[in-house]
PDB file of N, CA and C in Angstrom:
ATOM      1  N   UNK A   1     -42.817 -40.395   4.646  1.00  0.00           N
ATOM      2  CA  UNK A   1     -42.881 -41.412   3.622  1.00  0.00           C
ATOM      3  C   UNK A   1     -41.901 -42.521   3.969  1.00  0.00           C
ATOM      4  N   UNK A   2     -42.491 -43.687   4.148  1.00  0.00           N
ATOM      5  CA  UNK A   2     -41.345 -44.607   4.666  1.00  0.00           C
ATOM      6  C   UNK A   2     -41.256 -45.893   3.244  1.00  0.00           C
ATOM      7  N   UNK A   3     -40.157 -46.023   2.416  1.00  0.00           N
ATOM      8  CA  UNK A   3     -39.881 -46.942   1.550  1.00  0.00           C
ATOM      9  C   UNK A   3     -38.914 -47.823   1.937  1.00  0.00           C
ATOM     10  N   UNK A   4     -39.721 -49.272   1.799  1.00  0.00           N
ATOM     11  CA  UNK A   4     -38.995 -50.444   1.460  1.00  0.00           C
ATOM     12  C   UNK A   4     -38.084 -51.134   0.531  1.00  0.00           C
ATOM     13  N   UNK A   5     -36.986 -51.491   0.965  1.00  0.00           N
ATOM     14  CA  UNK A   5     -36.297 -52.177   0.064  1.00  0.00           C
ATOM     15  C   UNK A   5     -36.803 -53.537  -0.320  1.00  0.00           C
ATOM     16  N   UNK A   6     -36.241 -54.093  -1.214  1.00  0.00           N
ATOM     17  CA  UNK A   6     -36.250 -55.551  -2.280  1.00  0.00           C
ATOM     18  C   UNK A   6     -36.312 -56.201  -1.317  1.00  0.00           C
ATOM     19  N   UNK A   7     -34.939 -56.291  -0.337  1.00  0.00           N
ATOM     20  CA  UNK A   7     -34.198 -57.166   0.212  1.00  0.00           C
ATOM     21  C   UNK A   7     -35.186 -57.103   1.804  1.00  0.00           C
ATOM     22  N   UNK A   8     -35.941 -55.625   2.210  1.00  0.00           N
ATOM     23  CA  UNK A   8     -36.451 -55.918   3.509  1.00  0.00           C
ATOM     24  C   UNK A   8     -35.787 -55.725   4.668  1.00  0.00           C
ATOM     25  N   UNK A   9     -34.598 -54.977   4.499  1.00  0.00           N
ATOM     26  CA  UNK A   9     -33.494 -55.357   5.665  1.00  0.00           C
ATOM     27  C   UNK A   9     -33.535 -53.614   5.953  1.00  0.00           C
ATOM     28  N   UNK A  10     -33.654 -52.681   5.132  1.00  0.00           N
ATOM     29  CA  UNK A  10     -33.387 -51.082   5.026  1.00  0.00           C
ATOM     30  C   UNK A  10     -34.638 -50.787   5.008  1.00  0.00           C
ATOM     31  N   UNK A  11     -35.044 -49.742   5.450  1.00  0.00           N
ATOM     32  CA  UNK A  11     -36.443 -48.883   5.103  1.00  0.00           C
ATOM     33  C   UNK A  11     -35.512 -47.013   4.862  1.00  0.00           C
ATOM     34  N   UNK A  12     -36.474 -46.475   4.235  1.00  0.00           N
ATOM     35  CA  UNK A  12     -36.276 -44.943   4.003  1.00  0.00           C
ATOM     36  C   UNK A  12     -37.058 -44.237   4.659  1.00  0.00           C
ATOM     37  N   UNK A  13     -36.272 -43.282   5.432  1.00  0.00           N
ATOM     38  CA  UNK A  13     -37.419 -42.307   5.835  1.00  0.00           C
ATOM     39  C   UNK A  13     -36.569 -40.770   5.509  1.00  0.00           C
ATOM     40  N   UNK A  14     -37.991 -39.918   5.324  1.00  0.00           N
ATOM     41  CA  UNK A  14     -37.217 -37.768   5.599  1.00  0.00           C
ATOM     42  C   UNK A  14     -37.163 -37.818   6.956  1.00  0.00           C
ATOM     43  N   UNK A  15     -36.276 -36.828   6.869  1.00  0.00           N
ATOM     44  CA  UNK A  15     -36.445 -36.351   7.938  1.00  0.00           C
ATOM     45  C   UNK A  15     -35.642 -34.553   7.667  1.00  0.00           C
ATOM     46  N   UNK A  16     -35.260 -34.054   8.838  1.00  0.00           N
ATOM     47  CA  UNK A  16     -34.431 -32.659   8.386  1.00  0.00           C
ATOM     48  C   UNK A  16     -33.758 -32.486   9.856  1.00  0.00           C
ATOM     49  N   UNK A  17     -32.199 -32.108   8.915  1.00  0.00           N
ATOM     50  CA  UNK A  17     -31.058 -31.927   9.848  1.00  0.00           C
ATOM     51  C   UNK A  17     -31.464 -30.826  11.248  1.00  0.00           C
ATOM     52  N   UNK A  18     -30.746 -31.024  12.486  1.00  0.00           N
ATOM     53  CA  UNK A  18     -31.381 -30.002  13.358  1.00  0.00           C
ATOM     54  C   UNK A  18     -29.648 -29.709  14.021  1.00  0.00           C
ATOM     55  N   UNK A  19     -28.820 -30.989  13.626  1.00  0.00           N
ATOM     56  CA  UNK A  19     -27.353 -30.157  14.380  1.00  0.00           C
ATOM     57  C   UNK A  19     -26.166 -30.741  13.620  1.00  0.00           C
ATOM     58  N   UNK A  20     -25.461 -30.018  13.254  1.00  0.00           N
ATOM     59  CA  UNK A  20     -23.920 -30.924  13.198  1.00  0.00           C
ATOM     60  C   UNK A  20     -23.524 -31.648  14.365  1.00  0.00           C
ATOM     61  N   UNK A  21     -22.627 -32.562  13.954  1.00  0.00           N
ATOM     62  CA  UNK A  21     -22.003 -33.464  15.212  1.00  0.00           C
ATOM     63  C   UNK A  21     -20.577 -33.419  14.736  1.00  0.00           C
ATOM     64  N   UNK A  22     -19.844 -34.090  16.044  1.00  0.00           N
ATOM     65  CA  UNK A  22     -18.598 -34.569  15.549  1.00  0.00           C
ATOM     66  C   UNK A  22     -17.971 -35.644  14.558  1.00  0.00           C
ATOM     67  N   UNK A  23     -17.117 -35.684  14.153  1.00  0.00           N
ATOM     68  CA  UNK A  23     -17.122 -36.813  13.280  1.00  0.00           C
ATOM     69  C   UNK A  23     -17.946 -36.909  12.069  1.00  0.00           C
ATOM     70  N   UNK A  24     -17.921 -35.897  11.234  1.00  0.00           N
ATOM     71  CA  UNK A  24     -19.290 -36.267   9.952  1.00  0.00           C
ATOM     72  C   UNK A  24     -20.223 -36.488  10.612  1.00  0.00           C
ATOM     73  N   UNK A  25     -21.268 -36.485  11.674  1.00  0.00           N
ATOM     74  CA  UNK A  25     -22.065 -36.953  11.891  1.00  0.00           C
ATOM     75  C   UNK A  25     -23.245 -35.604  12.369  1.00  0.00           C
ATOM     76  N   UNK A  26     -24.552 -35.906  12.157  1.00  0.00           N
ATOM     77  CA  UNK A  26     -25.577 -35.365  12.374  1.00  0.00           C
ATOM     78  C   UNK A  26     -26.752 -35.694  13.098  1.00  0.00           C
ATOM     79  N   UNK A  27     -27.404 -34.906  13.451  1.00  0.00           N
ATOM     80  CA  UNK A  27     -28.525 -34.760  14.271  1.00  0.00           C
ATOM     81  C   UNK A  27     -30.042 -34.909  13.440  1.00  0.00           C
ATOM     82  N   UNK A  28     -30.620 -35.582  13.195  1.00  0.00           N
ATOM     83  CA  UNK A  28     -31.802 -35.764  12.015  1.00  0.00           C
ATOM     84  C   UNK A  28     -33.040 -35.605  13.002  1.00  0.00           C
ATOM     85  N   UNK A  29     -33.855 -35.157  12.750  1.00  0.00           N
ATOM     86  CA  UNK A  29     -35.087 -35.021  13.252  1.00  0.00           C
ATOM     87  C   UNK A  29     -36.428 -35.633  12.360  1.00  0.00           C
ATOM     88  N   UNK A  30     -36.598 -36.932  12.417  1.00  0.00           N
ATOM     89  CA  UNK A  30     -37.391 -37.131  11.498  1.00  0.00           C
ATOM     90  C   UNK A  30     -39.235 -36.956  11.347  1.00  0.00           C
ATOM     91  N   UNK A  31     -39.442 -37.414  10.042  1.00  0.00           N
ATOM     92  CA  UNK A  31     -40.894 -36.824   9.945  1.00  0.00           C
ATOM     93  C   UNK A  31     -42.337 -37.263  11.324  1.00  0.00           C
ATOM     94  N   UNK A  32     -41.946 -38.723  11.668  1.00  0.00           N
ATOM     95  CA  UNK A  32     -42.764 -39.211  12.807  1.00  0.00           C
ATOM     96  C   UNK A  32     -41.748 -38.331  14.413  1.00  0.00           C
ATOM     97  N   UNK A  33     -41.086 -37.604  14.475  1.00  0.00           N
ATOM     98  CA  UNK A  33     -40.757 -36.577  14.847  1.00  0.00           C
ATOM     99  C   UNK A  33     -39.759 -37.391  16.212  1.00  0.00           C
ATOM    100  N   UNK A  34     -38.986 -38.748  16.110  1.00  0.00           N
ATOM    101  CA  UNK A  34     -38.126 -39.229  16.437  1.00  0.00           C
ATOM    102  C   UNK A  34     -36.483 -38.729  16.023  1.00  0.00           C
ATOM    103  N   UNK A  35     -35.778 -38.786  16.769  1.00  0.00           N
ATOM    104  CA  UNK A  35     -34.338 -38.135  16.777  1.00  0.00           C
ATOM    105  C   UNK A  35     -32.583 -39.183  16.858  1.00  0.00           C
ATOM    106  N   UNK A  36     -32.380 -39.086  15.779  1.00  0.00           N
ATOM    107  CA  UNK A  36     -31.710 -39.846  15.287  1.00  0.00           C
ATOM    108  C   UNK A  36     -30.494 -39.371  15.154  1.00  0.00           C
ATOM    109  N   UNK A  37     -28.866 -40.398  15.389  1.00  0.00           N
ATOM    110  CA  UNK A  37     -27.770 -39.695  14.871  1.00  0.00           C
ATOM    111  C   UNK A  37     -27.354 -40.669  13.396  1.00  0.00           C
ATOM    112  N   UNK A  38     -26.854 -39.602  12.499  1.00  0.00           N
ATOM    113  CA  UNK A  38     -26.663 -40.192  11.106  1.00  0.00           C
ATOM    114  C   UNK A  38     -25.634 -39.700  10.808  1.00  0.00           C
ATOM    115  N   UNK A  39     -25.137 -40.837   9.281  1.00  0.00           N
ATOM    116  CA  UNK A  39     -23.700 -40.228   9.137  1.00  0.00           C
ATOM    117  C   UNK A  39     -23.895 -40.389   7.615  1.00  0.00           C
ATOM    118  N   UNK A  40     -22.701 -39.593   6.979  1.00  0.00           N
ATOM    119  CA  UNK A  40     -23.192 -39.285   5.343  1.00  0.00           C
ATOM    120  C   UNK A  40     -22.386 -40.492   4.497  1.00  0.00           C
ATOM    121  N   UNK A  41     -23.465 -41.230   3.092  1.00  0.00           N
ATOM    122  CA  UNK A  41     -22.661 -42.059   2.564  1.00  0.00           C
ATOM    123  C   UNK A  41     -22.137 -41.758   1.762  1.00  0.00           C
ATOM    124  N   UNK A  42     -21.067 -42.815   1.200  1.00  0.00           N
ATOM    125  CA  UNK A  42     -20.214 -42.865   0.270  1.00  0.00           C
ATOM    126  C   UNK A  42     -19.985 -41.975  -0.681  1.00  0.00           C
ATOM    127  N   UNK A  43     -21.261 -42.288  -1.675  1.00  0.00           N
ATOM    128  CA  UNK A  43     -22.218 -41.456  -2.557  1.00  0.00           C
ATOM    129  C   UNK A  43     -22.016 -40.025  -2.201  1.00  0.00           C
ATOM    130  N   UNK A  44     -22.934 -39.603  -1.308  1.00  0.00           N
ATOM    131  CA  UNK A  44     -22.744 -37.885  -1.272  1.00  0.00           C
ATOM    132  C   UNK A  44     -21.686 -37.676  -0.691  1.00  0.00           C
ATOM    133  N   UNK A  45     -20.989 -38.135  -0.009  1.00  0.00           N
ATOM    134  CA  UNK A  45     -19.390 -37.877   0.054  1.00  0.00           C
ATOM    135  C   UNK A  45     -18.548 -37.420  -1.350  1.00  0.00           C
ATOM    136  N   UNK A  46     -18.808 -38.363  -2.172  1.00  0.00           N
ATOM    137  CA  UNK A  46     -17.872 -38.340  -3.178  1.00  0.00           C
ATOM    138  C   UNK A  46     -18.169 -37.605  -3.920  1.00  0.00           C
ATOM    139  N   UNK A  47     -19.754 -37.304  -4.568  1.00  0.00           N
ATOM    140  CA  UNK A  47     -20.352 -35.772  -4.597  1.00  0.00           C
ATOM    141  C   UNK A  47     -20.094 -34.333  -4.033  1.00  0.00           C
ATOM    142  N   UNK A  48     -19.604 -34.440  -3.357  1.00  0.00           N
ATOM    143  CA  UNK A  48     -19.648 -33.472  -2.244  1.00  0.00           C
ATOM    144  C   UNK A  48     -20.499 -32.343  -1.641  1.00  0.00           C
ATOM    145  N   UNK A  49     -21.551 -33.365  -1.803  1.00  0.00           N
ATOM    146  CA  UNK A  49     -23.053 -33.072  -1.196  1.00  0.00           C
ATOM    147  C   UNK A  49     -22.691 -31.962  -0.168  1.00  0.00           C
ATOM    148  N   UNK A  50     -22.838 -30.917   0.418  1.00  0.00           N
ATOM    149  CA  UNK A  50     -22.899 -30.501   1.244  1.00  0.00           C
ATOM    150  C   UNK A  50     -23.993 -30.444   2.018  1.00  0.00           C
ATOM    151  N   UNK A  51     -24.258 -30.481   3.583  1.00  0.00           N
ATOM    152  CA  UNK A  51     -25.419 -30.328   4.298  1.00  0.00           C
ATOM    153  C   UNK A  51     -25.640 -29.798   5.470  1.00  0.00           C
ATOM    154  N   UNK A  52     -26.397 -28.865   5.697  1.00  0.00           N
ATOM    155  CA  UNK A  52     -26.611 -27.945   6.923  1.00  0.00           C
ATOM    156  C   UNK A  52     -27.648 -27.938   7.321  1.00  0.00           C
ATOM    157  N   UNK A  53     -27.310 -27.317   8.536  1.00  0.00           N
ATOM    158  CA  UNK A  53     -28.816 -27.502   9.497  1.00  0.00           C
ATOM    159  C   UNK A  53     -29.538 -27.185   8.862  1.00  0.00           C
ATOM    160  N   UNK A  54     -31.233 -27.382   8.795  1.00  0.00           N
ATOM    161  CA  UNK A  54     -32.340 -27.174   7.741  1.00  0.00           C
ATOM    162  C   UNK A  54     -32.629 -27.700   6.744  1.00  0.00           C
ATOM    163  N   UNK A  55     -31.406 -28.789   6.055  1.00  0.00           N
ATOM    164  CA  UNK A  55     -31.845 -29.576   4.990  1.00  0.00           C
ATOM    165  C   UNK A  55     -32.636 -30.223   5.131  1.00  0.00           C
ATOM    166  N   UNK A  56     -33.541 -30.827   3.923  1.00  0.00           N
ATOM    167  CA  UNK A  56     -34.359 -31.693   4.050  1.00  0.00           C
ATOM    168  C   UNK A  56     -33.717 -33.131   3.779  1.00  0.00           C
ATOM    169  N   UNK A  57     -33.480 -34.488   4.087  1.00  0.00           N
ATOM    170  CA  UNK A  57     -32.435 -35.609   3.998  1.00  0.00           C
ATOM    171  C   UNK A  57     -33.531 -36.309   3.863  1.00  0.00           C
ATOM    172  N   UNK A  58     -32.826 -37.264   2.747  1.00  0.00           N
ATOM    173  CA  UNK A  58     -33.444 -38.790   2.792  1.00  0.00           C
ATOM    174  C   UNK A  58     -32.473 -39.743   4.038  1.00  0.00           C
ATOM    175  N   UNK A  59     -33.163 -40.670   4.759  1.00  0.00           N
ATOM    176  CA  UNK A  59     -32.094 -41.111   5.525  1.00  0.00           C
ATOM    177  C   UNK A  59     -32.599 -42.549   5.568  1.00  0.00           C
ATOM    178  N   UNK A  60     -31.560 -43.341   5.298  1.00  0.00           N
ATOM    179  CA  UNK A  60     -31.540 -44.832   5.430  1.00  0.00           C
ATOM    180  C   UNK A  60     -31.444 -45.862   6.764  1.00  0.00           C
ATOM    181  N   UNK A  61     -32.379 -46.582   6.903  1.00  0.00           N
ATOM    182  CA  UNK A  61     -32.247 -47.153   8.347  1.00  0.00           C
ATOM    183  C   UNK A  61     -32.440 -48.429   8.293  1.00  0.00           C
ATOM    184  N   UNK A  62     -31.578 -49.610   9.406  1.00  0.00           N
ATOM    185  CA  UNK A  62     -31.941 -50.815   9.270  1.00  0.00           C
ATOM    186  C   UNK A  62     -32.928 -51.178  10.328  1.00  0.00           C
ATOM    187  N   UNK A  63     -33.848 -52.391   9.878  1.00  0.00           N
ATOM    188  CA  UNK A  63     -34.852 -53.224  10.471  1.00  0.00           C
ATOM    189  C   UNK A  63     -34.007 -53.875  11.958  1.00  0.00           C
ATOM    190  N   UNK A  64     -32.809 -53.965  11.455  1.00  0.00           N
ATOM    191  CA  UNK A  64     -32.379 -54.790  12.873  1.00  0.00           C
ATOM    192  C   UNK A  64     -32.094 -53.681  14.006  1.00  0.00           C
ATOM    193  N   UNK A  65     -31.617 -52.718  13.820  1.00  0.00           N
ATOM    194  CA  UNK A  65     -31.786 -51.491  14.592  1.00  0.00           C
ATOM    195  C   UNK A  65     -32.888 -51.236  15.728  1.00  0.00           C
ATOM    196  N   UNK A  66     -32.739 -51.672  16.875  1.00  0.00           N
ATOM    197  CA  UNK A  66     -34.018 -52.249  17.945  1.00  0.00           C
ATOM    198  C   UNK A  66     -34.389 -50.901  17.871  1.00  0.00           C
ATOM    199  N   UNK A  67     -33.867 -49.937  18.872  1.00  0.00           N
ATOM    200  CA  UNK A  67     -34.012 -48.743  19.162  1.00  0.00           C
ATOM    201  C   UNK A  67     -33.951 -47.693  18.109  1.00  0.00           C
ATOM    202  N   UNK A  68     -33.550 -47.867  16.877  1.00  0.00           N
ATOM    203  CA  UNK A  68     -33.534 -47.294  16.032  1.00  0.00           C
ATOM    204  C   UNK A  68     -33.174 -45.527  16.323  1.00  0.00           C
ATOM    205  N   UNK A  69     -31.462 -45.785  16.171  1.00  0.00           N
ATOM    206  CA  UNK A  69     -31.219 -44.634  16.804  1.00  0.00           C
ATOM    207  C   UNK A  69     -29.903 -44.141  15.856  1.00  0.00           C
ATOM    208  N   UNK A  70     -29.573 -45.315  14.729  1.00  0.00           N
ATOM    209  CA  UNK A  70     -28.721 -44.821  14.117  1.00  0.00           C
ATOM    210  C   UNK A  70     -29.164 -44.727  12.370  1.00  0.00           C
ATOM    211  N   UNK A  71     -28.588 -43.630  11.824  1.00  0.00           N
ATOM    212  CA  UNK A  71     -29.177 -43.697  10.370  1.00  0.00           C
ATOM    213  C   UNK A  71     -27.867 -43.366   9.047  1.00  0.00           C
ATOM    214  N   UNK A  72     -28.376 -43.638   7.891  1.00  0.00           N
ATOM    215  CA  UNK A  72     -27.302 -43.520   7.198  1.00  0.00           C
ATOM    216  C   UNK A  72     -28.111 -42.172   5.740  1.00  0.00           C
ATOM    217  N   UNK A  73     -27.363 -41.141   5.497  1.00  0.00           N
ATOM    218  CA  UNK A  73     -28.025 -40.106   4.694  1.00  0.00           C
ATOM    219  C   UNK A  73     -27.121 -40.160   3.572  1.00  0.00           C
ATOM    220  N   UNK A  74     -28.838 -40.649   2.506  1.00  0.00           N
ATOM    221  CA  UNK A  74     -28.352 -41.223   1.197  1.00  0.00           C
ATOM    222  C   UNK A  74     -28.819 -40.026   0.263  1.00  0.00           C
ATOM    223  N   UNK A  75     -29.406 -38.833   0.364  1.00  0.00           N
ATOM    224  CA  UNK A  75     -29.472 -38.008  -0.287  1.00  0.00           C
ATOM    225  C   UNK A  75     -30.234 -36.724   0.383  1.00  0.00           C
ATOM    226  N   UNK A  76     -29.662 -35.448  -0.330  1.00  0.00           N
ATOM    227  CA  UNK A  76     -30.396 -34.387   0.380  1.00  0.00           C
ATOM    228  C   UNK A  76     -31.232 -33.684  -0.842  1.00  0.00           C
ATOM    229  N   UNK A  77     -32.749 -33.904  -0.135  1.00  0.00           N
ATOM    230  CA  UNK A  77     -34.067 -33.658  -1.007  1.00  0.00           C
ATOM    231  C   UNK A  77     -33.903 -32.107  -1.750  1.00  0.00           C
ATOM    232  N   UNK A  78     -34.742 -31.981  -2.539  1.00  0.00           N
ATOM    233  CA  UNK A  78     -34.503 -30.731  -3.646  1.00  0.00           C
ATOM    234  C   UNK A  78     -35.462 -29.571  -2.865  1.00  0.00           C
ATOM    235  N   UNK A  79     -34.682 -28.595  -2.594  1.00  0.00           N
ATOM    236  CA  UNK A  79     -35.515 -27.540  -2.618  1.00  0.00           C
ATOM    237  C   UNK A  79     -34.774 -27.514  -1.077  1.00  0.00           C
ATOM    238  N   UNK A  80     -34.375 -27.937  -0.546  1.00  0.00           N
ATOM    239  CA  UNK A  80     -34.579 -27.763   1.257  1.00  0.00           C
ATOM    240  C   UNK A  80     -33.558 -26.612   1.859  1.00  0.00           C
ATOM    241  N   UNK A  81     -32.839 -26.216   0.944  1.00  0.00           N
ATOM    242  CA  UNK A  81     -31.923 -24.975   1.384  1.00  0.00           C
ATOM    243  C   UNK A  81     -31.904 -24.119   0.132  1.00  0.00           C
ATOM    244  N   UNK A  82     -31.791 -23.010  -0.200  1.00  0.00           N
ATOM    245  CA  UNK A  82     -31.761 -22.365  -1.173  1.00  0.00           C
ATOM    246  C   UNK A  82     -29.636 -21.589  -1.146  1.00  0.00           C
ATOM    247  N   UNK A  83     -29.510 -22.139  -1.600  1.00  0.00           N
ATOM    248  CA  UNK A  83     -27.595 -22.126  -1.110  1.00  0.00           C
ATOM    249  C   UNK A  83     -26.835 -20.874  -2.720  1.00  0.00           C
ATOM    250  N   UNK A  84     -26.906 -19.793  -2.647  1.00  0.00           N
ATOM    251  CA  UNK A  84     -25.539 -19.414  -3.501  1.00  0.00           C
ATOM    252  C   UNK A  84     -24.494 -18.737  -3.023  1.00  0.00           C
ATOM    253  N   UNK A  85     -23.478 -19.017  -3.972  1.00  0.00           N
ATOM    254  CA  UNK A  85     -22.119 -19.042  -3.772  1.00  0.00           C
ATOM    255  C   UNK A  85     -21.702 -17.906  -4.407  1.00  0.00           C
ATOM    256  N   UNK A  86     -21.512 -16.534  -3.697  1.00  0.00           N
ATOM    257  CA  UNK A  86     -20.960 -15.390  -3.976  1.00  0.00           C
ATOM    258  C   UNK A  86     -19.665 -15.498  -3.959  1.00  0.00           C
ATOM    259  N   UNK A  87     -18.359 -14.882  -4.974  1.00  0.00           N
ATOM    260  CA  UNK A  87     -17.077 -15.206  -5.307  1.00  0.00           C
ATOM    261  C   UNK A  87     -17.119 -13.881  -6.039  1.00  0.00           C
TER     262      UNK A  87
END
């Protein structure tokens, strides 16, 4: 599913995590089945979204991006890990 912004400058695409990286950063494998490195925003930062290999991610990308090789993950979709916390 690829969504447009207002402005035209961002598009959205899924995709799902396939590696951790260094630095906050991840390995996205997206739905047209291109491979991308992304890093987590603000937002689920401050949430403290957690995300592991197998999630399903919304991931944000710009138009000016030739090669389109870098992405920004603005939310992780419902259902894509089933996660509890035994204590």
């Amino acid at each position: 599913m690829i969504k447009e912004d207002k402005s035209k400058t961002i598009f959205e695409v899924e995709g799902a995590v396939t590696a951790l990286l260094p630095a906050a950063e991840f390995r996205v494998k997206l739905d047209n089945e291109h491979e991308i490195i992304c890093h987590v925003s603000g937002r689920v930062r401050r949430s403290k979204i957690r995300i592991i290999i197998g999630d399903r991610v919304l991931v944000e990308m710009s138009v000016y991006d030739r090669n389109a090789r870098k992405g920004r993950i603005i939310k992780r979709l419902k259902g894509s890990s089933d996660r509890t916390i035994s204590r």
